[in-house]
N, C-alpha and C. Protein backbone atom coordinates (compact mmCIF):
# COMPACT_ATOMS: atom_id res chain seq x y z
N UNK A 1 0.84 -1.19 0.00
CA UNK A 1 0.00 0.00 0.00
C UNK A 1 0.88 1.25 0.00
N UNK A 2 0.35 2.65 -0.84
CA UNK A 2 1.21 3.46 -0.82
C UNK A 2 0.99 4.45 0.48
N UNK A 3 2.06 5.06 0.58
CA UNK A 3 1.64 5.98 2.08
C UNK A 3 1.13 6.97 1.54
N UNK A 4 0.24 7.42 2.74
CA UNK A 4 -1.04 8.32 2.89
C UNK A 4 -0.69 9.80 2.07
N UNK A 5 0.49 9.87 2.27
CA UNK A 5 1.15 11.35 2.18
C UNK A 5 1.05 11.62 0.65
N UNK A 6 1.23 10.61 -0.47
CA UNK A 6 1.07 10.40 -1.54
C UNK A 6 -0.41 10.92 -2.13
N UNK A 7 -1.51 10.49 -1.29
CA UNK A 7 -2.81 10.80 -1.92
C UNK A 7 -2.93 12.14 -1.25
N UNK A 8 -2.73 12.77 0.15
CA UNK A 8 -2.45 13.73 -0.24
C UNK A 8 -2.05 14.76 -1.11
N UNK A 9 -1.08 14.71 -1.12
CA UNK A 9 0.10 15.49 -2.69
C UNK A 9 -1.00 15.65 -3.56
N UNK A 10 -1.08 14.05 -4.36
CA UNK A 10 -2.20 14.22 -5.90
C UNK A 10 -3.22 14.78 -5.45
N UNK A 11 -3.70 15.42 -4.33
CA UNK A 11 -5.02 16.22 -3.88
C UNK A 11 -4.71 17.55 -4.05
N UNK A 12 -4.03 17.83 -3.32
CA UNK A 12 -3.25 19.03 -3.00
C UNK A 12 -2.58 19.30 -4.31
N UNK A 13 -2.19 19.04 -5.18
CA UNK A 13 -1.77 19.17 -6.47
C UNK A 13 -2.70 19.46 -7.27
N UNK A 14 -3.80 18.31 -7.44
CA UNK A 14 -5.12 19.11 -8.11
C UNK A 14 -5.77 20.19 -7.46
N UNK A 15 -5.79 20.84 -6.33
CA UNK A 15 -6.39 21.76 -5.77
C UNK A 15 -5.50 22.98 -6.28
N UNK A 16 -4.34 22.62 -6.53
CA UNK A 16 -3.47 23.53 -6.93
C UNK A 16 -4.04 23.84 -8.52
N UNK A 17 -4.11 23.14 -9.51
CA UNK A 17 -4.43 22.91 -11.21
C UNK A 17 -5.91 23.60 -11.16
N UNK A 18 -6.74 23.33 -10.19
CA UNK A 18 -8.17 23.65 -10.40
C UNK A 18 -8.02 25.35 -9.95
N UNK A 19 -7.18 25.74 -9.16
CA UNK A 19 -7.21 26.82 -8.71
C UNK A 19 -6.66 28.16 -9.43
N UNK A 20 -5.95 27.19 -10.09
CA UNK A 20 -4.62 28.18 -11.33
C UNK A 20 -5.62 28.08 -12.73
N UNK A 21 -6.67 27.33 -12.88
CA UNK A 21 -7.93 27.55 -14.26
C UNK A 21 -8.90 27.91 -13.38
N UNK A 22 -9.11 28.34 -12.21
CA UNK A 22 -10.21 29.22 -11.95
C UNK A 22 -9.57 30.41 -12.40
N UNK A 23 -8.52 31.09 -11.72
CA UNK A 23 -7.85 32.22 -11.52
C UNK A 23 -7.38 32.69 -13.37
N UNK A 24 -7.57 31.28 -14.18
CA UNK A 24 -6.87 32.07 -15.55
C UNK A 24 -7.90 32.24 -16.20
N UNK A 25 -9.33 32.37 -15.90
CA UNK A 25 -10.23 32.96 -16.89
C UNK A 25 -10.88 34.04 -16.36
N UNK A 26 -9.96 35.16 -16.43
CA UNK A 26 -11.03 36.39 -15.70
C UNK A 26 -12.36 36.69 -16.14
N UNK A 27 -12.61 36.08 -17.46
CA UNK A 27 -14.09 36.48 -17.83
C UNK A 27 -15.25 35.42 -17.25
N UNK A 28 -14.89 34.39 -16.62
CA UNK A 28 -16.00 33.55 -16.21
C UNK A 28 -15.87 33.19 -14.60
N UNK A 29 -15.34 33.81 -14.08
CA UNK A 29 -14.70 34.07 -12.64
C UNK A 29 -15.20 35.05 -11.85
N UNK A 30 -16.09 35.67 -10.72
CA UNK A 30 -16.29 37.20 -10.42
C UNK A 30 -15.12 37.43 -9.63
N UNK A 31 -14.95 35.97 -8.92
CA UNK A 31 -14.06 36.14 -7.92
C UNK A 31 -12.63 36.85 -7.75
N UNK A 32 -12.46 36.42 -9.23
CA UNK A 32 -10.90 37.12 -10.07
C UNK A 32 -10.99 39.08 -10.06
N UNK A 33 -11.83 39.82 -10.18
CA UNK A 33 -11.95 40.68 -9.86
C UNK A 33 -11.44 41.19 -8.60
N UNK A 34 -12.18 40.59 -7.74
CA UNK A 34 -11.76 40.68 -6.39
C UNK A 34 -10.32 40.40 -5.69
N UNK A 35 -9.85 39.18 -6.31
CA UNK A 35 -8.38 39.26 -5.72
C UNK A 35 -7.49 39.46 -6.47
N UNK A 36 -7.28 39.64 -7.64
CA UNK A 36 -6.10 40.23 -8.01
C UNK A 36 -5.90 39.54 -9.40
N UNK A 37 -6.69 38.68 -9.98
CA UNK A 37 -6.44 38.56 -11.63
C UNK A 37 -5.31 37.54 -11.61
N UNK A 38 -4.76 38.14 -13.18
CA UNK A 38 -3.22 37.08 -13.23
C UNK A 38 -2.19 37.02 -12.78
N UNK A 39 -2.24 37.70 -11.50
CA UNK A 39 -1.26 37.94 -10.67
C UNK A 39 -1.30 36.54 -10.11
N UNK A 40 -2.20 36.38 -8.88
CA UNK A 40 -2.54 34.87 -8.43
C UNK A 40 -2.08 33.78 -9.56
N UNK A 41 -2.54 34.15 -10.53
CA UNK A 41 -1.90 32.62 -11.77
C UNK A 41 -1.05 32.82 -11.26
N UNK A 42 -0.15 33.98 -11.88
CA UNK A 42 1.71 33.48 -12.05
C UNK A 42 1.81 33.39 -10.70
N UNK A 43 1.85 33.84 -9.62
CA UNK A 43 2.16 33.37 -8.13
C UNK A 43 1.78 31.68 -8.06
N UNK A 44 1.13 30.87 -9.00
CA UNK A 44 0.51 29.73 -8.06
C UNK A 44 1.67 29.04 -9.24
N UNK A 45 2.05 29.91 -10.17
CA UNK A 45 2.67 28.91 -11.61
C UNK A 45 4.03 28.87 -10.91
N UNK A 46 4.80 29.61 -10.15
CA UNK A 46 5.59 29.82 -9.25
C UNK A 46 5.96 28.96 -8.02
N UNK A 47 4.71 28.76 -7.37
CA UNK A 47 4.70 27.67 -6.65
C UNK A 47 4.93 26.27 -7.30
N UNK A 48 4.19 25.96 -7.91
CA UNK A 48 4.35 24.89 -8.32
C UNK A 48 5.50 24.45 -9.22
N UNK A 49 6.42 25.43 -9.72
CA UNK A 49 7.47 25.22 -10.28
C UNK A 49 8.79 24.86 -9.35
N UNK A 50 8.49 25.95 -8.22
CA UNK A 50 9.15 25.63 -6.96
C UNK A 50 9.01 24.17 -6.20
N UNK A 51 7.66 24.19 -6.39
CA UNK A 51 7.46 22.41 -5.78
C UNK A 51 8.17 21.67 -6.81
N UNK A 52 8.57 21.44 -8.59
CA UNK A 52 8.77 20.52 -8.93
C UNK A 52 10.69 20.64 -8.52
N UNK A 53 10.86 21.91 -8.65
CA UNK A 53 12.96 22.08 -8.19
C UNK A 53 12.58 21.22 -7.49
N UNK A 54 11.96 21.23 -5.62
CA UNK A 54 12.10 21.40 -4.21
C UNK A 54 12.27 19.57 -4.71
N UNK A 55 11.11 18.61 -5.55
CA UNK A 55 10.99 17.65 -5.50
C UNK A 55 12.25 16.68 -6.13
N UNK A 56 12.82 17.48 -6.99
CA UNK A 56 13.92 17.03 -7.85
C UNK A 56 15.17 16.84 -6.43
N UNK A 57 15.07 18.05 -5.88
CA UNK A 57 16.25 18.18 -4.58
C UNK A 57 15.82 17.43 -3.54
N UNK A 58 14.93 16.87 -2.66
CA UNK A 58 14.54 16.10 -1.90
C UNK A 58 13.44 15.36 -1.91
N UNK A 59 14.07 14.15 -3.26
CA UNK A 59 12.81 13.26 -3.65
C UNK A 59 12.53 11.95 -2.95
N UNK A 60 12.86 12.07 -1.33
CA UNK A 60 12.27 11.07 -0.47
C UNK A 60 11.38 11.37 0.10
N UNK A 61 10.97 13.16 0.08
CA UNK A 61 9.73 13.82 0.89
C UNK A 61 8.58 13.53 0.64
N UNK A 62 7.98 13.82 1.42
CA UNK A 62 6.55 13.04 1.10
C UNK A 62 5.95 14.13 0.15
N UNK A 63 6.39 15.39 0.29
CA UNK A 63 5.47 16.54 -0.83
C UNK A 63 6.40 16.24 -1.87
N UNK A 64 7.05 15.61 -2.51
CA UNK A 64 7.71 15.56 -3.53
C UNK A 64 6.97 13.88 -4.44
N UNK A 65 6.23 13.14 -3.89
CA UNK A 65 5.39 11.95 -4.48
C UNK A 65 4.98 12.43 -5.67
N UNK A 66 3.80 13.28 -5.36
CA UNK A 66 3.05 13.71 -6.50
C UNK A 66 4.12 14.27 -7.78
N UNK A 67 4.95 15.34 -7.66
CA UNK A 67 5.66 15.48 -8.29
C UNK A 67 6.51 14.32 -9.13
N UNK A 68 7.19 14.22 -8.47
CA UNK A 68 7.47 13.09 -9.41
C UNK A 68 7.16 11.82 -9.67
N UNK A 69 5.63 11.46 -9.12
CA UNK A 69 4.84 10.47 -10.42
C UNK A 69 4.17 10.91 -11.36
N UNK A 70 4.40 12.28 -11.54
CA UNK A 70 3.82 13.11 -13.00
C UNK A 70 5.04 13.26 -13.87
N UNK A 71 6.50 13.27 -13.02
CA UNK A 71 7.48 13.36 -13.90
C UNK A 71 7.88 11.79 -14.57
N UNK A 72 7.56 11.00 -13.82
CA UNK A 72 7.90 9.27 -14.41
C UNK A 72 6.88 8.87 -14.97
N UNK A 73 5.38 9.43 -14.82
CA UNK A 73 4.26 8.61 -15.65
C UNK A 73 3.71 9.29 -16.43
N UNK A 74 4.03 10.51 -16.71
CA UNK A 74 3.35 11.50 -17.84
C UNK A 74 4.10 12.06 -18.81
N UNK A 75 5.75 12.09 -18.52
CA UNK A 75 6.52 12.40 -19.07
C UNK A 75 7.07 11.73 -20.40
N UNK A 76 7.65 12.15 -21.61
CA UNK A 76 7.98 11.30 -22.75
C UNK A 76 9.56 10.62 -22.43
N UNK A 77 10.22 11.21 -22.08
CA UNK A 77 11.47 10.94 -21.37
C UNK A 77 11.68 10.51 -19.97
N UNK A 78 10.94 9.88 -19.57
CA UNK A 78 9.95 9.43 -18.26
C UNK A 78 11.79 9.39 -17.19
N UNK A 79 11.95 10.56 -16.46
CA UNK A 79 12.74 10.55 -15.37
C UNK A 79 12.18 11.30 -14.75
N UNK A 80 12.96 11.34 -13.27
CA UNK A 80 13.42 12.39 -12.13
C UNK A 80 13.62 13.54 -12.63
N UNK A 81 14.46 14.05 -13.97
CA UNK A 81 15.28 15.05 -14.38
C UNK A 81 13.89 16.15 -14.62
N UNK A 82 12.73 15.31 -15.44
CA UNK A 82 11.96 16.35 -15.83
C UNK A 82 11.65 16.83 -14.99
N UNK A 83 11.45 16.88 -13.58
CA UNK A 83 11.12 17.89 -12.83
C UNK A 83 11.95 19.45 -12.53
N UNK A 84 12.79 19.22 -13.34
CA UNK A 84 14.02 20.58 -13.40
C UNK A 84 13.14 21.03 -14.89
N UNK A 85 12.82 20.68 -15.98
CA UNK A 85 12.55 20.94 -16.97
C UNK A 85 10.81 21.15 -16.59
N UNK A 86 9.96 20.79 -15.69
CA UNK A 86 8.65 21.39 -15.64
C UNK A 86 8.82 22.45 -14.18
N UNK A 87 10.00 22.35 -13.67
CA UNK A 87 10.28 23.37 -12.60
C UNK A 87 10.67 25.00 -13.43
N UNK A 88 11.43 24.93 -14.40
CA UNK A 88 12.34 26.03 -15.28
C UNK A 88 10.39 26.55 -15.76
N UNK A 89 9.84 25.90 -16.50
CA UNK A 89 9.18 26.37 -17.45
C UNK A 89 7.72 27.10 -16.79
N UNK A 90 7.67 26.29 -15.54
CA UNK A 90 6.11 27.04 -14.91
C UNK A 90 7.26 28.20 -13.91
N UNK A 91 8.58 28.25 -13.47
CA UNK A 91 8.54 29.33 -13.15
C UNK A 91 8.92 30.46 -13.93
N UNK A 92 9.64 30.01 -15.17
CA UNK A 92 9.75 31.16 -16.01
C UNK A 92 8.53 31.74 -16.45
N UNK A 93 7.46 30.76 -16.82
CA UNK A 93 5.94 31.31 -17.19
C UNK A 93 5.25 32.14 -15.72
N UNK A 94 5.39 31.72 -15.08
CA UNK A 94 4.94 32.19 -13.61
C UNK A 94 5.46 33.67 -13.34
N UNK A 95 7.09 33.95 -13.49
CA UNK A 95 7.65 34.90 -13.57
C UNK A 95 7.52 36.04 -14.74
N UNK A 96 7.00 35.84 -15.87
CA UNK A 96 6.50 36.16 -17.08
C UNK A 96 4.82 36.78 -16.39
N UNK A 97 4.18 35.78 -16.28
CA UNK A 97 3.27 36.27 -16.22
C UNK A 97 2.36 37.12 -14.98
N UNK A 98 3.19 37.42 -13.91
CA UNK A 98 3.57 38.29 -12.64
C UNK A 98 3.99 39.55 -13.41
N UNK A 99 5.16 39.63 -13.84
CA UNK A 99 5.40 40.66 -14.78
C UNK A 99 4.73 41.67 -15.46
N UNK A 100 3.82 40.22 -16.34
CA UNK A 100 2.76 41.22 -17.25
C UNK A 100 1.62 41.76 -16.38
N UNK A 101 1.30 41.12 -15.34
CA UNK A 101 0.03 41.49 -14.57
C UNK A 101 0.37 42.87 -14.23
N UNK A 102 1.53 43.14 -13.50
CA UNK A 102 1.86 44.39 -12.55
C UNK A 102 2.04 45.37 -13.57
């Protein structure tokens, strides 16, 4: 059986995905008005880019599961490594798109 901490993560990971496509359609959102638009995206694209480094650097943690069973089972080059290569790209997009908001 896998440990608990695991179904966590893939929860907490989708809560993360559902939250970053609420926040990226300001036109079907009211809520986006209210807190701050695409700012929140790139802040959450940020996080989660940070989670895939953090997972690449200490991949016995339990917040690092989810991460990298998206980097070994979704990936075309199915390693560990892609988590440096989906870490670079949601924070450069994250950082990009913080940018454009402000």
């Amino acid at each position: 059986m896998k440990h608990p901490a695991f179904y966590i993560g893939i929860a907490v990971f989708f809560a993360f995905a559902i939250w970053f496509l609420f926040f990226s359609r300001p036109d079907e959102a009211s809520l986006v008005v209210h807190v701050g638009g695409p700012t929140w995206s790139g802040v959450l694209m940020l996080v989660l880019g940070i989670g895939f480094f953090a997972s690449y650097v200490f991949q016995q943690a339990a917040f690092a599961k989810p991460f990298l069973f998206i980097c070994q089972h979704f990936s075309a080059p199915a390693s560990d490594k892609m988590a440096l290569f989906y870490g670079a790209l949601l924070s450069i997009g994250g950082i990009a798109v913080v940018i454009n908001a402000l």
